[in-house]
C-alpha atoms as a PDB file:
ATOM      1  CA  UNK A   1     179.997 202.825  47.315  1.00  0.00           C
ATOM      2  CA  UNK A   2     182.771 205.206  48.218  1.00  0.00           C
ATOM      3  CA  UNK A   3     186.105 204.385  49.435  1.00  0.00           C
ATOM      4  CA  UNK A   4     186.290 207.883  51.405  1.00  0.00           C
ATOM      5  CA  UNK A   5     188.870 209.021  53.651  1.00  0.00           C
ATOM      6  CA  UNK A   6     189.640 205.770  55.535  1.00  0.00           C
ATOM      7  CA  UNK A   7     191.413 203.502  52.716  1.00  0.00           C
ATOM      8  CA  UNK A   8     189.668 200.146  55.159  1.00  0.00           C
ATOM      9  CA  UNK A   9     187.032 198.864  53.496  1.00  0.00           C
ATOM     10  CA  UNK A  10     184.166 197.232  55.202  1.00  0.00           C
ATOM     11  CA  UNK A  11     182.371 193.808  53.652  1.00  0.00           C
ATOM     12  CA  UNK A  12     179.755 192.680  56.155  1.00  0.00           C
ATOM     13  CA  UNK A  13     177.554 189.303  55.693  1.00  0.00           C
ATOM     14  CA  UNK A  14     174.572 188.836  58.169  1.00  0.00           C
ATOM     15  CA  UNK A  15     173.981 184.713  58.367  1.00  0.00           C
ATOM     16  CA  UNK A  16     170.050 184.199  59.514  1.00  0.00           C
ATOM     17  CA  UNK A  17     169.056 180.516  60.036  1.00  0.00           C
ATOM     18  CA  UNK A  18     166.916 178.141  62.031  1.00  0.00           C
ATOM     19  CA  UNK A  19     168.548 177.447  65.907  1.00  0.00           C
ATOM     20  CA  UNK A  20     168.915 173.658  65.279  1.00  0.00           C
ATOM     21  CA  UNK A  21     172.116 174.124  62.577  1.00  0.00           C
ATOM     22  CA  UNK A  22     173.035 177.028  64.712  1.00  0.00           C
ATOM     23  CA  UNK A  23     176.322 175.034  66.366  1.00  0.00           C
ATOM     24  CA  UNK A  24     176.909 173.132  63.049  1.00  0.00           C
ATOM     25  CA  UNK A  25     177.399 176.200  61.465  1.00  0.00           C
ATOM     26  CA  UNK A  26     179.303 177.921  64.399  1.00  0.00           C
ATOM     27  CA  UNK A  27     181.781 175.172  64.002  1.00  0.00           C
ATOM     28  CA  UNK A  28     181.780 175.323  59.939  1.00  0.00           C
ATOM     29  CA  UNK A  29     182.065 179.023  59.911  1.00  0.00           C
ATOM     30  CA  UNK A  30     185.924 179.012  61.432  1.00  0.00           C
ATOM     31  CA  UNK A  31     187.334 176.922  57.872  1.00  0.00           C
ATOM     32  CA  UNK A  32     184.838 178.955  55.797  1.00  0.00           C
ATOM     33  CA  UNK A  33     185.899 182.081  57.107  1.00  0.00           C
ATOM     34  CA  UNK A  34     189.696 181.711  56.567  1.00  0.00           C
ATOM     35  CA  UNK A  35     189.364 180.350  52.712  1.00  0.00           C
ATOM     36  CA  UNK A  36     187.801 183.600  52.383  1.00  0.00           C
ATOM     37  CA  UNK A  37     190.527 185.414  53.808  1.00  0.00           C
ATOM     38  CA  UNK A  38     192.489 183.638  51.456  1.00  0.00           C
ATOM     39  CA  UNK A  39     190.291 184.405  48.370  1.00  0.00           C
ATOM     40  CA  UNK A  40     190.577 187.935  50.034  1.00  0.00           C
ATOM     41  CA  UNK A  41     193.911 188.407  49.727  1.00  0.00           C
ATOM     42  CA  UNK A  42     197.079 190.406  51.407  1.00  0.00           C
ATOM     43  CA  UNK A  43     196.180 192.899  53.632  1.00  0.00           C
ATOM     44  CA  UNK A  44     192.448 191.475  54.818  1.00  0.00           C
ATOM     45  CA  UNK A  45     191.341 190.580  58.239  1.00  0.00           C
ATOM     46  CA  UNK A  46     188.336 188.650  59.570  1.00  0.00           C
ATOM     47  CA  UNK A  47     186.296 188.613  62.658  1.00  0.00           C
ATOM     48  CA  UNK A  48     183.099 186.132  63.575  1.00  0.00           C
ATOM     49  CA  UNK A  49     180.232 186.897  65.873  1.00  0.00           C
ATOM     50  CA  UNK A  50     177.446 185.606  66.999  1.00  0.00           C
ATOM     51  CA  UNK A  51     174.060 187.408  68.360  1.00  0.00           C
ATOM     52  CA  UNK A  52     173.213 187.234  71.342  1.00  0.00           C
ATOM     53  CA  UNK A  53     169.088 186.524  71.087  1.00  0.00           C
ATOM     54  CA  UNK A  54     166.251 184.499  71.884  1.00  0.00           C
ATOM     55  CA  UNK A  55     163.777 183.409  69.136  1.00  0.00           C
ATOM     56  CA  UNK A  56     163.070 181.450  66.135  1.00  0.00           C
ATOM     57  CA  UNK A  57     166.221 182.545  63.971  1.00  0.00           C
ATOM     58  CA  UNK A  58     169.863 182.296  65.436  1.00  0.00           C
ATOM     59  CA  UNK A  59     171.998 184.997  63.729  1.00  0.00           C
ATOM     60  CA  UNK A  60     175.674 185.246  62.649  1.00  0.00           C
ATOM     61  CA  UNK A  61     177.803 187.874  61.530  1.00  0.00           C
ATOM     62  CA  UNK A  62     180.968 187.930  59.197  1.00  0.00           C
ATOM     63  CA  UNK A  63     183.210 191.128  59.874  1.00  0.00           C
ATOM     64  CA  UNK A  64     185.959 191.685  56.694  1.00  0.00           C
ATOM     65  CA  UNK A  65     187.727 194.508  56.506  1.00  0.00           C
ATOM     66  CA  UNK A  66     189.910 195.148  53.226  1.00  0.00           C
ATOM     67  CA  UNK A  67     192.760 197.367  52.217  1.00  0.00           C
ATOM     68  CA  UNK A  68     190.969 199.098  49.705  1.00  0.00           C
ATOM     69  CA  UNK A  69     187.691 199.431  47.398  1.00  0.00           C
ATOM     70  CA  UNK A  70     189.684 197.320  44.141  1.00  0.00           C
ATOM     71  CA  UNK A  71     190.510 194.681  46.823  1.00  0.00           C
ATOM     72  CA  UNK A  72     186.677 194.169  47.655  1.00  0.00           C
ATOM     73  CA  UNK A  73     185.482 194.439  43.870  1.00  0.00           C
ATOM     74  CA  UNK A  74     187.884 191.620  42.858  1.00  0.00           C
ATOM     75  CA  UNK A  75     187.155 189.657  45.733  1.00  0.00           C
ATOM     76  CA  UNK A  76     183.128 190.057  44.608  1.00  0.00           C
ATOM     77  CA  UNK A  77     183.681 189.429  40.909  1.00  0.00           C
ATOM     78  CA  UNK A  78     185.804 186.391  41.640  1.00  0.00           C
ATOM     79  CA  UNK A  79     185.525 182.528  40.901  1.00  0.00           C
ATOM     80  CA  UNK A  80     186.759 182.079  44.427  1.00  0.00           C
ATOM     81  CA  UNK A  81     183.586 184.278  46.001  1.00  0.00           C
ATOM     82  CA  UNK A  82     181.334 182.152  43.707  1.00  0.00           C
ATOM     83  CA  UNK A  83     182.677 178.874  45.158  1.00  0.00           C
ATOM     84  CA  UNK A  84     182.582 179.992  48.588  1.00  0.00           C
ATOM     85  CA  UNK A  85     179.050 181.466  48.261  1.00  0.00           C
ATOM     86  CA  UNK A  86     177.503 177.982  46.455  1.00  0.00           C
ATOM     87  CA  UNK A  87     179.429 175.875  49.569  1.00  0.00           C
ATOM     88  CA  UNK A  88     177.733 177.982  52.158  1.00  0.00           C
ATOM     89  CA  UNK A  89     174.409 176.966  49.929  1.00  0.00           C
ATOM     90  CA  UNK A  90     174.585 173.691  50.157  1.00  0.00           C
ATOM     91  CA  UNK A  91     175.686 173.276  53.130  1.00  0.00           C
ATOM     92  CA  UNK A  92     173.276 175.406  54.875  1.00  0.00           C
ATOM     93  CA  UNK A  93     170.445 175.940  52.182  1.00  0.00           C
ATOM     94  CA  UNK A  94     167.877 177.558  55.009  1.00  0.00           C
ATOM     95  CA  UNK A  95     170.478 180.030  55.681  1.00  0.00           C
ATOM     96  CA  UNK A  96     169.289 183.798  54.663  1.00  0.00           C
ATOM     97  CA  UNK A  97     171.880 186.057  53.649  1.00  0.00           C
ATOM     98  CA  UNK A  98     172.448 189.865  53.840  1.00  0.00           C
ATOM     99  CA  UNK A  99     175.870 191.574  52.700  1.00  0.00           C
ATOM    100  CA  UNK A 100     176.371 195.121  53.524  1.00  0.00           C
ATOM    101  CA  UNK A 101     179.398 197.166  52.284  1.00  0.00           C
ATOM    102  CA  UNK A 102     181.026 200.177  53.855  1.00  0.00           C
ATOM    103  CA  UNK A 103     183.996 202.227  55.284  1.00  0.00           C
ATOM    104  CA  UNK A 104     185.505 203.230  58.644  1.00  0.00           C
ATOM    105  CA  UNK A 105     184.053 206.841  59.520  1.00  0.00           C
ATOM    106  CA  UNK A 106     184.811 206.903  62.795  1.00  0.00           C
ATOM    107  CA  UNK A 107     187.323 205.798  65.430  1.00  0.00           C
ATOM    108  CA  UNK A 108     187.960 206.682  69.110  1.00  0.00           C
ATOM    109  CA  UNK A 109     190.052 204.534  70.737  1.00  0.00           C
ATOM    110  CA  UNK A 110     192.003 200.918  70.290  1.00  0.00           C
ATOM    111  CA  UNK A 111     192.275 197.915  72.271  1.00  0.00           C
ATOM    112  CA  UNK A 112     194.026 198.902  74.922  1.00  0.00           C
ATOM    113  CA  UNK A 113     197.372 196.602  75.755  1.00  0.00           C
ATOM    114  CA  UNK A 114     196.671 193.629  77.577  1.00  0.00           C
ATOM    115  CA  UNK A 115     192.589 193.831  76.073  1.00  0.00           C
ATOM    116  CA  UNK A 116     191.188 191.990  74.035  1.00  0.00           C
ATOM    117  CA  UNK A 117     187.809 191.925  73.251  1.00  0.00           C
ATOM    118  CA  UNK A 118     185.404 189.373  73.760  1.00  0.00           C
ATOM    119  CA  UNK A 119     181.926 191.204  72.772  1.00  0.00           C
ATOM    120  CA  UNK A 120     180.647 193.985  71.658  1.00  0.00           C
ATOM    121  CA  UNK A 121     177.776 196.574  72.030  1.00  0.00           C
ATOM    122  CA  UNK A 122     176.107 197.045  68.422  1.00  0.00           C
ATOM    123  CA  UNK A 123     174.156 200.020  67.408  1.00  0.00           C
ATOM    124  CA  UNK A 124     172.383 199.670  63.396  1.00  0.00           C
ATOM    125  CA  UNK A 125     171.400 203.135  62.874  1.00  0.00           C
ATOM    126  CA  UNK A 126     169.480 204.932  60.009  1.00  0.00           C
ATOM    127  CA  UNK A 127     168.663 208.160  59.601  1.00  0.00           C
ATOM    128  CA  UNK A 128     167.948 210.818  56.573  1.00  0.00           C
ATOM    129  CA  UNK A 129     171.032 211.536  54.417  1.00  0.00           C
ATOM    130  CA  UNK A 130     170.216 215.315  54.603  1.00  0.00           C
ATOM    131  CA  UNK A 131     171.364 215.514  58.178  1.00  0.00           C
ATOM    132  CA  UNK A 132     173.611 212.594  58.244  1.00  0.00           C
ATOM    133  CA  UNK A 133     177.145 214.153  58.333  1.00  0.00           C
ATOM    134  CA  UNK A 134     176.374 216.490  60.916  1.00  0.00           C
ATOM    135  CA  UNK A 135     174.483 214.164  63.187  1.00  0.00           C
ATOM    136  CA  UNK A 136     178.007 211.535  62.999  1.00  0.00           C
ATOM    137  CA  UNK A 137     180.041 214.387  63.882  1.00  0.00           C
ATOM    138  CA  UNK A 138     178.328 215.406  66.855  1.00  0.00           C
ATOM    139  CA  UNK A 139     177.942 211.505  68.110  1.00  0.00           C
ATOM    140  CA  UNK A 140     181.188 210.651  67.259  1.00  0.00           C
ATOM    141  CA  UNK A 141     182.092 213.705  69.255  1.00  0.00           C
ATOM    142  CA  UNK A 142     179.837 213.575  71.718  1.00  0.00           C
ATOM    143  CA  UNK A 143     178.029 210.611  72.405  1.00  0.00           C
ATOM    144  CA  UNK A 144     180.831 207.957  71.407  1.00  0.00           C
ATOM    145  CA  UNK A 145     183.517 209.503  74.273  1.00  0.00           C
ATOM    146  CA  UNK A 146     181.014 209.253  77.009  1.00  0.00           C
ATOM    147  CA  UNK A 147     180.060 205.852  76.225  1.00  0.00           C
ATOM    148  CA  UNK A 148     183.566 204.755  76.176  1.00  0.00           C
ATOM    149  CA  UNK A 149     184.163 205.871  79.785  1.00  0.00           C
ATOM    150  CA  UNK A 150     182.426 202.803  81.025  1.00  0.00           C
ATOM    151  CA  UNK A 151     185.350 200.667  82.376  1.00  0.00           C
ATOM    152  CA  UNK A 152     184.753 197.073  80.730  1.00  0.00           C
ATOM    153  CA  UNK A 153     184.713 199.239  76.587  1.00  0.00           C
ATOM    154  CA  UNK A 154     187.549 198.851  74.871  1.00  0.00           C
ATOM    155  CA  UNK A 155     187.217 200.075  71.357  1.00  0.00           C
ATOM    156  CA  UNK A 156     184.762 201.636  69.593  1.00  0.00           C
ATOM    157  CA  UNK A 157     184.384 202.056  65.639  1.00  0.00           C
ATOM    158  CA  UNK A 158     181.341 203.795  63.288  1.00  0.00           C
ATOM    159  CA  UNK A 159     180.922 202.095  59.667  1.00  0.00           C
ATOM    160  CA  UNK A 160     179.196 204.144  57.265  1.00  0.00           C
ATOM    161  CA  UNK A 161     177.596 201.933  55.254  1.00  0.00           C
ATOM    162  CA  UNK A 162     176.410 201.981  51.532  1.00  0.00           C
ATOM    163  CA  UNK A 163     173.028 199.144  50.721  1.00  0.00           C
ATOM    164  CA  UNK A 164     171.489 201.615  48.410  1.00  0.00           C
ATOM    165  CA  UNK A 165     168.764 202.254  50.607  1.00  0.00           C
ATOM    166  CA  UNK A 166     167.142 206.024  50.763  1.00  0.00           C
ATOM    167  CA  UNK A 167     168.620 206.407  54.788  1.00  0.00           C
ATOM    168  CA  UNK A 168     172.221 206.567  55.730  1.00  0.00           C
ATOM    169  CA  UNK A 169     173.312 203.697  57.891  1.00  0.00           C
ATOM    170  CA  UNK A 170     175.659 203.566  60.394  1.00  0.00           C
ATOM    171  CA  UNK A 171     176.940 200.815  62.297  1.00  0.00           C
ATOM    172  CA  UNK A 172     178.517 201.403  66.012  1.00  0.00           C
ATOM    173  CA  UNK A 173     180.507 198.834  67.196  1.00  0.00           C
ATOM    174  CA  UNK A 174     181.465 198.870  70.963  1.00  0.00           C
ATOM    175  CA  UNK A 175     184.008 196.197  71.772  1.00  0.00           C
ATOM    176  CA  UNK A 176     184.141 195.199  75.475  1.00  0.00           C
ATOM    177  CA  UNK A 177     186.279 192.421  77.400  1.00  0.00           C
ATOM    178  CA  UNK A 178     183.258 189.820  77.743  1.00  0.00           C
ATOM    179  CA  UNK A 179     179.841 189.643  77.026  1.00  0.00           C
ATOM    180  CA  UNK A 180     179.281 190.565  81.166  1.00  0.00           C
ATOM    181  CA  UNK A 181     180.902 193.893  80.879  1.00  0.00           C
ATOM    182  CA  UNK A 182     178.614 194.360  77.434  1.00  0.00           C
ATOM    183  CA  UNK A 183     175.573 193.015  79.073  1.00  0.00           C
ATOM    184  CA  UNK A 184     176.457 195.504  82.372  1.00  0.00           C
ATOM    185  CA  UNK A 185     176.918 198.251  79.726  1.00  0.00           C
ATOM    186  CA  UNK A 186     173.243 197.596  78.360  1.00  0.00           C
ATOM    187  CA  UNK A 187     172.162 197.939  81.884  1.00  0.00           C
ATOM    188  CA  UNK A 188     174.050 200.981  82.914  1.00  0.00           C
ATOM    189  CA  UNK A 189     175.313 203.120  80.096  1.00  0.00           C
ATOM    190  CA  UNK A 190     173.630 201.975  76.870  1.00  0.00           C
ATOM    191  CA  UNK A 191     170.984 205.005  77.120  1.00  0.00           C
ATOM    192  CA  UNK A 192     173.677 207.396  76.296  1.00  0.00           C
ATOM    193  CA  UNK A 193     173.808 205.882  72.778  1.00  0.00           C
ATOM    194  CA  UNK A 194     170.385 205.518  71.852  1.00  0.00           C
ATOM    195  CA  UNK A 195     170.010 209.576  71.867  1.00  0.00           C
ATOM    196  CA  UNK A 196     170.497 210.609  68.801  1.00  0.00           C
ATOM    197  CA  UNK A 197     170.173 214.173  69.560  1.00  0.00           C
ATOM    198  CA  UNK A 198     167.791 216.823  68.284  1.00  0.00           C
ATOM    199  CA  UNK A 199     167.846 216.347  65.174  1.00  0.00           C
ATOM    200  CA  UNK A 200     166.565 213.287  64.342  1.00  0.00           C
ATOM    201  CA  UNK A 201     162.899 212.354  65.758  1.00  0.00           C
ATOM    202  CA  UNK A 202     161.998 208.473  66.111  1.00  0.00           C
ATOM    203  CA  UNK A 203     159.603 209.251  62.981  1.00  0.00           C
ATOM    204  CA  UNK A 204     162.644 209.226  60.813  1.00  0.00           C
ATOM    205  CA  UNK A 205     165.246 207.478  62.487  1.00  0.00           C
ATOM    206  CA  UNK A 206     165.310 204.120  63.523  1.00  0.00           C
ATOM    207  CA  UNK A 207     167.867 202.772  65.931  1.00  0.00           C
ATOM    208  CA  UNK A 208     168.410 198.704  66.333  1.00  0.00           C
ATOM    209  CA  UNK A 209     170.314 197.127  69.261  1.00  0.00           C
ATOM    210  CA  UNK A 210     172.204 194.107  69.437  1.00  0.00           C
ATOM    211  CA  UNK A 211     174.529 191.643  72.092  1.00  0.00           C
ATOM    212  CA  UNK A 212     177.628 190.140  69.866  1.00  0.00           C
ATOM    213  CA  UNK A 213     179.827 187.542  71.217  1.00  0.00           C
ATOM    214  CA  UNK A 214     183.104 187.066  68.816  1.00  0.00           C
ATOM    215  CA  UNK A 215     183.436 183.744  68.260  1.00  0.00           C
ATOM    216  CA  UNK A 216     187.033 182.063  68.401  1.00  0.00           C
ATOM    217  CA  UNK A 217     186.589 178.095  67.314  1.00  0.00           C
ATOM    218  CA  UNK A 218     189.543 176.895  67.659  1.00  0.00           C
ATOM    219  CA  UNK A 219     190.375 175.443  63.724  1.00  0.00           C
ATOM    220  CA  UNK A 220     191.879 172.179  64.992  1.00  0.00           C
ATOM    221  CA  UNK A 221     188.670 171.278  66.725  1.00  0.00           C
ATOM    222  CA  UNK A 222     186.706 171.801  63.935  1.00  0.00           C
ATOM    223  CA  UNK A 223     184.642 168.869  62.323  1.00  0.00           C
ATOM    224  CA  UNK A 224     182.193 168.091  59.646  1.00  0.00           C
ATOM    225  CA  UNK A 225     178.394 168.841  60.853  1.00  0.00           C
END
């Protein structure tokens, strides 16, 4: 992995596990979450989410970002991450688990004053690395702005991301107020997203979509599950 222009660092962790412990581990996640901000360090910040799905597997998402690359590689390599990761074990040993690493390559706009965002519009994109760089800078120029014209989106973000894998991966992250204005989004605007231009054929692209609800547990509520 690269550390690239943006000096934000991305650490994503994708929680997959049976819908029974799914509000058990909603309400563990909160305390979890913030000793790993403190294993983190200065300078990190952490967001929770939870997909919005039917099905057999209820699915949670950790969103770090870091101050830099060194930041995330003594995080990883320390006795605090192997503690944390051997809790979430035991504590949830049907849980599957998928980190992702990355960087901010794209920004268009901020929460806006008074916003704050409640959901989010999720795009998982992979396409060829031959023609990635010019494909993100015509969606981030093109495709991103016209999206973001849709009253209830807030903020939207692109994460390169780096699993080894032969495709480059993108995430696109479309903050809205509340899961209504994302669901209304799906309905009315999402289509603009899912083009991703000439390029790129669905033969070698592929192009997942997702509902996210930030979670916000309050931490004096929480309780052993």
């Amino acid at each position: 992995m690269h550390a690239g222009a943006c000096e934000m660092v991305l650490f994503l962790v994708q929680i997959d596990l049976p819908p029974r412990h799914a509000e058990a581990f909603s309400r563990y996640q909160a305390e979890h979450v913030a000793k790993t901000l403190v294993a983190m360090g200065r300078g990190a910040v952490g967001m929770r989410a939870r997909v919005v799905q039917d099905g057999e597997t209820s699915r949670f998402f950790w969103f770090f970002e870091l101050p830099s690359l060194p930041a995330l590689e003594s995080f990883l390599t320390s006795r605090e991450r192997e503690d944390l990761a051997a809790e979430l074990a035991e504590r949830f040993p049907e849980a599957r688990v998928r980190l992702s690493f990355g960087e901010l390559a794209g920004m268009r706009r901020g929460v806006r004053h008074g916003e704050e965002a409640g959901a989010a519009y999720v795009l998982d994109i992979s396409l060829p690395r031959a023609s990635a760089d010019g494909w993100a800078s015509w969606y981030d120029a093109e495709r991103i702005p016209r999206a973001l014209a849709n009253a209830g989106l807030v903020r939207a973000r692109r994460f390169e991301l780096h699993d080894g894998e032969d495709l480059s991966r993108h995430l696109v992250v479309l903050d809205a107020v509340d899961l209504d204005a994302v669901r209304a989004f799906e309905q009315d605007g999402a289509a603009i997203l899912a083009d991703l231009g000439e390029a790129e054929s669905p033969a070698n692209a592929r192009v997942e979509r997702s509902l996210w609800q930030w979670v916000r547990e309050n931490p004096a509520e929480e309780g052993a599950s």
